[in-house]
N, C-alpha and C. Protein backbone atom coordinates (compact mmCIF):
# COMPACT_ATOMS: atom_id res chain seq x y z
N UNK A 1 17.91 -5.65 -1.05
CA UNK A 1 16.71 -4.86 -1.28
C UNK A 1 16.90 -3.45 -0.73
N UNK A 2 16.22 -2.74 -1.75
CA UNK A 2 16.17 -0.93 -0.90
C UNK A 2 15.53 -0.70 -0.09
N UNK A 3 15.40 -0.11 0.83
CA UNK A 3 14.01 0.48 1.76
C UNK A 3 13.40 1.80 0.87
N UNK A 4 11.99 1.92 0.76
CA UNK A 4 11.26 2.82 0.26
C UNK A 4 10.81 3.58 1.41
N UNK A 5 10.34 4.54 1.26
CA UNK A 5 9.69 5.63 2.58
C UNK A 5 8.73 6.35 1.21
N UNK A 6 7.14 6.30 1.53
CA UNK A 6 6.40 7.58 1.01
C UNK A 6 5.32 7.53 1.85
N UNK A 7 4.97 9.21 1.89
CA UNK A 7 4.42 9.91 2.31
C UNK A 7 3.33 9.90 1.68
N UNK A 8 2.24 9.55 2.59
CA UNK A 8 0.61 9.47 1.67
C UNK A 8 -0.37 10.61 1.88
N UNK A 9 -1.18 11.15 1.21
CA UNK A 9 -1.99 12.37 1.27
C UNK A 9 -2.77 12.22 2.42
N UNK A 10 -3.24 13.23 2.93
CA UNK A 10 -4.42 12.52 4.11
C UNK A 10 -5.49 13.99 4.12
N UNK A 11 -6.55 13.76 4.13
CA UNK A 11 -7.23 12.55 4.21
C UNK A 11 -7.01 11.72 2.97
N UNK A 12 -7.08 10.38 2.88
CA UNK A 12 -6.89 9.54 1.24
C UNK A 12 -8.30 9.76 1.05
N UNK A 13 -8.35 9.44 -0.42
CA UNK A 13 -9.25 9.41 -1.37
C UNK A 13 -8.91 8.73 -2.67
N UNK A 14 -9.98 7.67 -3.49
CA UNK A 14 -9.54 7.13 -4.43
C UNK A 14 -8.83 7.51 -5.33
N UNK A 15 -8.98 9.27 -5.27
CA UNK A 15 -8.05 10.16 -6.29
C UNK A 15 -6.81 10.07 -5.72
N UNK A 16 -6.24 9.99 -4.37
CA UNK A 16 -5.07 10.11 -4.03
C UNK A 16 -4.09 9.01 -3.44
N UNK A 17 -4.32 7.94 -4.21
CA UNK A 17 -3.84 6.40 -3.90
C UNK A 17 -2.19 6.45 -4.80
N UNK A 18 -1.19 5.92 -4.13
CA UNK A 18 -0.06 6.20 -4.62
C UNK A 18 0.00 4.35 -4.87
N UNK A 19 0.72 4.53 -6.16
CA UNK A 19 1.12 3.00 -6.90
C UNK A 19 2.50 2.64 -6.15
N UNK A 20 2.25 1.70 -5.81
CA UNK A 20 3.85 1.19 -4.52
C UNK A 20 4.64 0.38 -5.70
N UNK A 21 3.74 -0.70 -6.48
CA UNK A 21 4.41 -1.87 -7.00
C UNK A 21 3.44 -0.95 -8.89
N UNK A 22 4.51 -0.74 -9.59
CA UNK A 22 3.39 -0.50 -11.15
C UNK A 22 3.35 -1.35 -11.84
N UNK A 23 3.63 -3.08 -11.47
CA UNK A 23 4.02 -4.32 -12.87
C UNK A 23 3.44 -5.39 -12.46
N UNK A 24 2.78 -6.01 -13.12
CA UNK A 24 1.90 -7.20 -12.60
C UNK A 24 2.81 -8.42 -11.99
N UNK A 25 4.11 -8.25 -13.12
CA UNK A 25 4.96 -9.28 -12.75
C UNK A 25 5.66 -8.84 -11.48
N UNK A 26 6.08 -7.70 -11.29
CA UNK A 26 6.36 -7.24 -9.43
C UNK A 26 5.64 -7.90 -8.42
N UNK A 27 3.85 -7.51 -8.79
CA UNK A 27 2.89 -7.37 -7.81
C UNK A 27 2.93 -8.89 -7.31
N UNK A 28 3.29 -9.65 -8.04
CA UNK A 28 2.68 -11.38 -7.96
C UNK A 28 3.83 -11.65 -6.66
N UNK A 29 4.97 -10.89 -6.36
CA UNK A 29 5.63 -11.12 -5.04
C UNK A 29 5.53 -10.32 -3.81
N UNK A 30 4.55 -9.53 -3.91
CA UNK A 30 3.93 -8.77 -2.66
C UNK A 30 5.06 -7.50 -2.36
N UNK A 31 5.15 -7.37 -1.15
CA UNK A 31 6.51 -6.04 -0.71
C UNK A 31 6.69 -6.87 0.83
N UNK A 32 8.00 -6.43 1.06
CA UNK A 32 8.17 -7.28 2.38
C UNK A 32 8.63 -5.79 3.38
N UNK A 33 8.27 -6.28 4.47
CA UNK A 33 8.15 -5.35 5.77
C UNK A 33 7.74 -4.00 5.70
N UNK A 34 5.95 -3.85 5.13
CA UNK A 34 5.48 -2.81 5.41
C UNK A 34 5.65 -2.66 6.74
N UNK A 35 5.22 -1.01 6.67
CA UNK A 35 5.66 -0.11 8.27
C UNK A 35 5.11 1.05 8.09
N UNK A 36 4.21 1.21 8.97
CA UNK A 36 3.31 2.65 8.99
C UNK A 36 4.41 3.41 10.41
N UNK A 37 4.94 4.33 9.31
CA UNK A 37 5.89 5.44 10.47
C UNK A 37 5.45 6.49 10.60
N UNK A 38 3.86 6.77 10.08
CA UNK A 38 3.74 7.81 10.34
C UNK A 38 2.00 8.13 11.60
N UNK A 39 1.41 8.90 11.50
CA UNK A 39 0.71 9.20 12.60
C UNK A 39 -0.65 9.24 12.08
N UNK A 40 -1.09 8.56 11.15
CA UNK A 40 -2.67 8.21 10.45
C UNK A 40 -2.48 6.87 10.05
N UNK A 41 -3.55 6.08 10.38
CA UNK A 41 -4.01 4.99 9.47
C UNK A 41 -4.07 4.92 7.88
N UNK A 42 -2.99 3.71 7.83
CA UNK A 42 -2.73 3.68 6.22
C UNK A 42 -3.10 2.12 5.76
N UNK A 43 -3.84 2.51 4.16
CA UNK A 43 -3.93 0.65 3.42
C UNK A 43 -3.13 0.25 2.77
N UNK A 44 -3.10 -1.05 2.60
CA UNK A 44 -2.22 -1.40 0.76
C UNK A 44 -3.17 -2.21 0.54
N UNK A 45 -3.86 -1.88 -0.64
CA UNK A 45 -4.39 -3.01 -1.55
C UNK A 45 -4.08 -3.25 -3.02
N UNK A 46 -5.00 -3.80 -3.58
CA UNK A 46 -4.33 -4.14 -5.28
C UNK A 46 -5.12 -3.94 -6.26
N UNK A 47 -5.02 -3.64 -7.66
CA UNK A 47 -5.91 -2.83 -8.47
C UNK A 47 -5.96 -4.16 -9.80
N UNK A 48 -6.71 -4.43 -10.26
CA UNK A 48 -6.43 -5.18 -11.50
C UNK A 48 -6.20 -4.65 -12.70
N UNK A 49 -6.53 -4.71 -13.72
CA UNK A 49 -6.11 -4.32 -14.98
C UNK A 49 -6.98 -3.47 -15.75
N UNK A 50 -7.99 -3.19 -14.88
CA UNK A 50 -8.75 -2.10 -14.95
C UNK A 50 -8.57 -1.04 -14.17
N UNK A 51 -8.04 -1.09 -13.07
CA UNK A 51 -7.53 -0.02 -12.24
C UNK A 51 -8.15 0.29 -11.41
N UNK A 52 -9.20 -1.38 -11.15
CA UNK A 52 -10.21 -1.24 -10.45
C UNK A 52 -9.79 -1.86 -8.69
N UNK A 53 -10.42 -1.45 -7.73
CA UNK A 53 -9.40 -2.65 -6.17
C UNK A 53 -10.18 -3.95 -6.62
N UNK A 54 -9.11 -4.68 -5.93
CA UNK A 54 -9.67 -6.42 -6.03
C UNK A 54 -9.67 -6.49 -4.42
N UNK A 55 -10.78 -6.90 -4.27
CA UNK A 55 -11.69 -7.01 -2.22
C UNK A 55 -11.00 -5.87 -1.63
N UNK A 56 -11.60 -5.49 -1.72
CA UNK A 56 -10.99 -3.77 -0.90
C UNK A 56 -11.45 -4.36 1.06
N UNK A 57 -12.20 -4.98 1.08
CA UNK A 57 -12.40 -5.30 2.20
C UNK A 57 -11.11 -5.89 2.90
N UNK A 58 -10.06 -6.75 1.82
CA UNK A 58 -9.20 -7.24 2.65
C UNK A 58 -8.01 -6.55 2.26
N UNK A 59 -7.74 -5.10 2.22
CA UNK A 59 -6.85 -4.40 2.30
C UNK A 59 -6.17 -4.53 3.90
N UNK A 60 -4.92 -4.50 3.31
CA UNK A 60 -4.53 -4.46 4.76
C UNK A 60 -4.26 -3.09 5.22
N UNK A 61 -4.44 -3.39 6.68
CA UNK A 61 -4.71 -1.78 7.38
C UNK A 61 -3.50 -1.83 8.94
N UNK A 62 -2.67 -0.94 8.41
CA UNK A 62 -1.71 -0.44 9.23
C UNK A 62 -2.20 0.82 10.03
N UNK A 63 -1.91 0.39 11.51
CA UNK A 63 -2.27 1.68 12.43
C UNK A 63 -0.77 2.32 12.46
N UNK A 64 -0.64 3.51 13.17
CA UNK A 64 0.37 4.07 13.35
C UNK A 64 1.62 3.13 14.30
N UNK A 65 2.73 2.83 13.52
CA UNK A 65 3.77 1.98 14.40
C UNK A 65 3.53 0.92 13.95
N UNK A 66 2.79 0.20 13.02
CA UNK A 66 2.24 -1.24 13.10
C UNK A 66 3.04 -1.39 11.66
N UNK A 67 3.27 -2.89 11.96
CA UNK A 67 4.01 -3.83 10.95
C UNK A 67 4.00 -5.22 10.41
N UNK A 68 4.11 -5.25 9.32
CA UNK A 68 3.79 -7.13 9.07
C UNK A 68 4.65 -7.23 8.32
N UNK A 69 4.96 -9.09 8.01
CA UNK A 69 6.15 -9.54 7.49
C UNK A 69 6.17 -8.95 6.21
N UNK A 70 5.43 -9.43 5.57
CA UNK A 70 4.99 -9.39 4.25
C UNK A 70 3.53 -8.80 3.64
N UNK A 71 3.58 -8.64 2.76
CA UNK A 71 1.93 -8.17 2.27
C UNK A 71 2.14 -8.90 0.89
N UNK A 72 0.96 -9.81 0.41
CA UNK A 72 0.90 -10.54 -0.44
C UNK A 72 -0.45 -10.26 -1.08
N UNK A 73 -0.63 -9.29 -2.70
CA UNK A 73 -2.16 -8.91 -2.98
C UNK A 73 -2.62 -9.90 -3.27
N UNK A 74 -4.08 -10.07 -3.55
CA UNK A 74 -4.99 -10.84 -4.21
C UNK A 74 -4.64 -11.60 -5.21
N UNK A 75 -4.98 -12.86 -5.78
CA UNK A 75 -4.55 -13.29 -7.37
C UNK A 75 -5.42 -11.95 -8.10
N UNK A 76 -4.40 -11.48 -9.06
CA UNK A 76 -4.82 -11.17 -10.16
C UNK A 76 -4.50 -9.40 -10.19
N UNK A 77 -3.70 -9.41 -9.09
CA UNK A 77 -3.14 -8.06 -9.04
C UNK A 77 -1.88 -7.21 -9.88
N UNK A 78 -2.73 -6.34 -10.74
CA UNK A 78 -1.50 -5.88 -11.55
C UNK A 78 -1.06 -4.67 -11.16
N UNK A 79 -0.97 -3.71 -10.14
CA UNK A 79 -0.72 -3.32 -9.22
C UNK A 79 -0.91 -3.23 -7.78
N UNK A 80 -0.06 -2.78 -6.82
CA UNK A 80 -0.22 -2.53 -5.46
C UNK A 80 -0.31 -1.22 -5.37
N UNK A 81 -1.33 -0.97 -3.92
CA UNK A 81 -1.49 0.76 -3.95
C UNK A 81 -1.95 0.61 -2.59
N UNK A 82 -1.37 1.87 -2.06
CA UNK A 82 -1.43 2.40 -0.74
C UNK A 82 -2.50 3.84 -0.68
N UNK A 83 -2.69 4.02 0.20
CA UNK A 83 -3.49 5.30 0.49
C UNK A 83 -3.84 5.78 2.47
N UNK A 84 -3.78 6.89 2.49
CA UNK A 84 -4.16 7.52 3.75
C UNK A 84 -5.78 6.89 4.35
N UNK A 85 -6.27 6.67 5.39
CA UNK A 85 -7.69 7.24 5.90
C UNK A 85 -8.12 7.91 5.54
N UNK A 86 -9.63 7.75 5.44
CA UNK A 86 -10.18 8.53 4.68
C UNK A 86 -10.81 10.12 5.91
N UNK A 87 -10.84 9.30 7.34
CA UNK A 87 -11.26 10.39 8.05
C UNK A 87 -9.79 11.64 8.97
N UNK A 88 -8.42 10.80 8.42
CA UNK A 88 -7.10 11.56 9.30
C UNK A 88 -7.22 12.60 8.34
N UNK A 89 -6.43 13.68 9.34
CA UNK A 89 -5.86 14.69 8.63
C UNK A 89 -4.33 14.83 9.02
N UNK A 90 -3.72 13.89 9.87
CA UNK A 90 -2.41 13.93 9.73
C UNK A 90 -1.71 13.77 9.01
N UNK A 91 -0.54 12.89 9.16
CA UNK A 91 0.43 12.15 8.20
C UNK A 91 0.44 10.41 8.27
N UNK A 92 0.04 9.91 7.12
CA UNK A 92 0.73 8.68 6.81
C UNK A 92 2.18 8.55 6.25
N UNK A 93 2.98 7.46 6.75
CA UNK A 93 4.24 7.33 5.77
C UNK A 93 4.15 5.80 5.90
N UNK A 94 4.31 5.35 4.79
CA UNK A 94 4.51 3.91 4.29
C UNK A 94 6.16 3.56 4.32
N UNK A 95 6.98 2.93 4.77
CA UNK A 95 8.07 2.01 4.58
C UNK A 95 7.90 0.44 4.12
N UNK A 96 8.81 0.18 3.19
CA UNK A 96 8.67 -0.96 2.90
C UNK A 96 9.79 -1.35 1.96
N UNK A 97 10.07 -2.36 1.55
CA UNK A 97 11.28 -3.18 0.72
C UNK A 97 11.00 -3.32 -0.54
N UNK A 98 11.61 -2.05 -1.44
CA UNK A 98 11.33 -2.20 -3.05
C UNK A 98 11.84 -3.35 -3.37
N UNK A 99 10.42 -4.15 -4.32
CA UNK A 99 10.73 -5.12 -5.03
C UNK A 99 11.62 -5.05 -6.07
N UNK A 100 12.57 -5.89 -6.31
CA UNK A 100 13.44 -6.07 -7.78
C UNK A 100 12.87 -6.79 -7.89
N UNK A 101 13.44 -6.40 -9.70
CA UNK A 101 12.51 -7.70 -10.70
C UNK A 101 12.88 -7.31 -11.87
């Protein structure tokens, strides 16, 4: 697997949500070892086929330095998407393990 690194806008806003995973058939295996390397609170959640979030409530939320094994979206996710806080004005950076597929 590759390691990915991007840099998220901050403050985020629904306009400025970056697509991590763009294929439904990707999304259905999550991304393994997100990593917030940068110095704002960052999400990943998942959009359905409307391009709408599916439970935005259970986005997961990386503080600065913070990490989990895996991130696994919702059923029914045809993309994954990340975004900044909505109140930072620093920097988010997302790391994580591009999916093949």
């Amino acid at each position: 697997m590759l390691r990915t690194s991007v840099k998220l806008t901050c403050p985020g806003s629904r306009e400025n949500i970056v697509v991590i995973v763009a294929t439904a058939a990707q999304s259905q295996y999550g991304i393994g070892h997100p990593e917030n390397t940068g110095g704002c609170n960052l999400y990943i959640g998942a959009l359905d086929a409307d391009g709408k979030p599916i439970d935005p409530g259970k986005d997961l939320e990386l503080i600065p330095g913070a990490s989990r094994h895996w991130y696994y979206p919702p059923s029914g996710a045809v993309q994954i998407v990340a975004g900044c806080d909505t109140r930072c004005h620093g920097q988010a950076v997302l790391e994580y393990d591009t999916p093949i597929g």
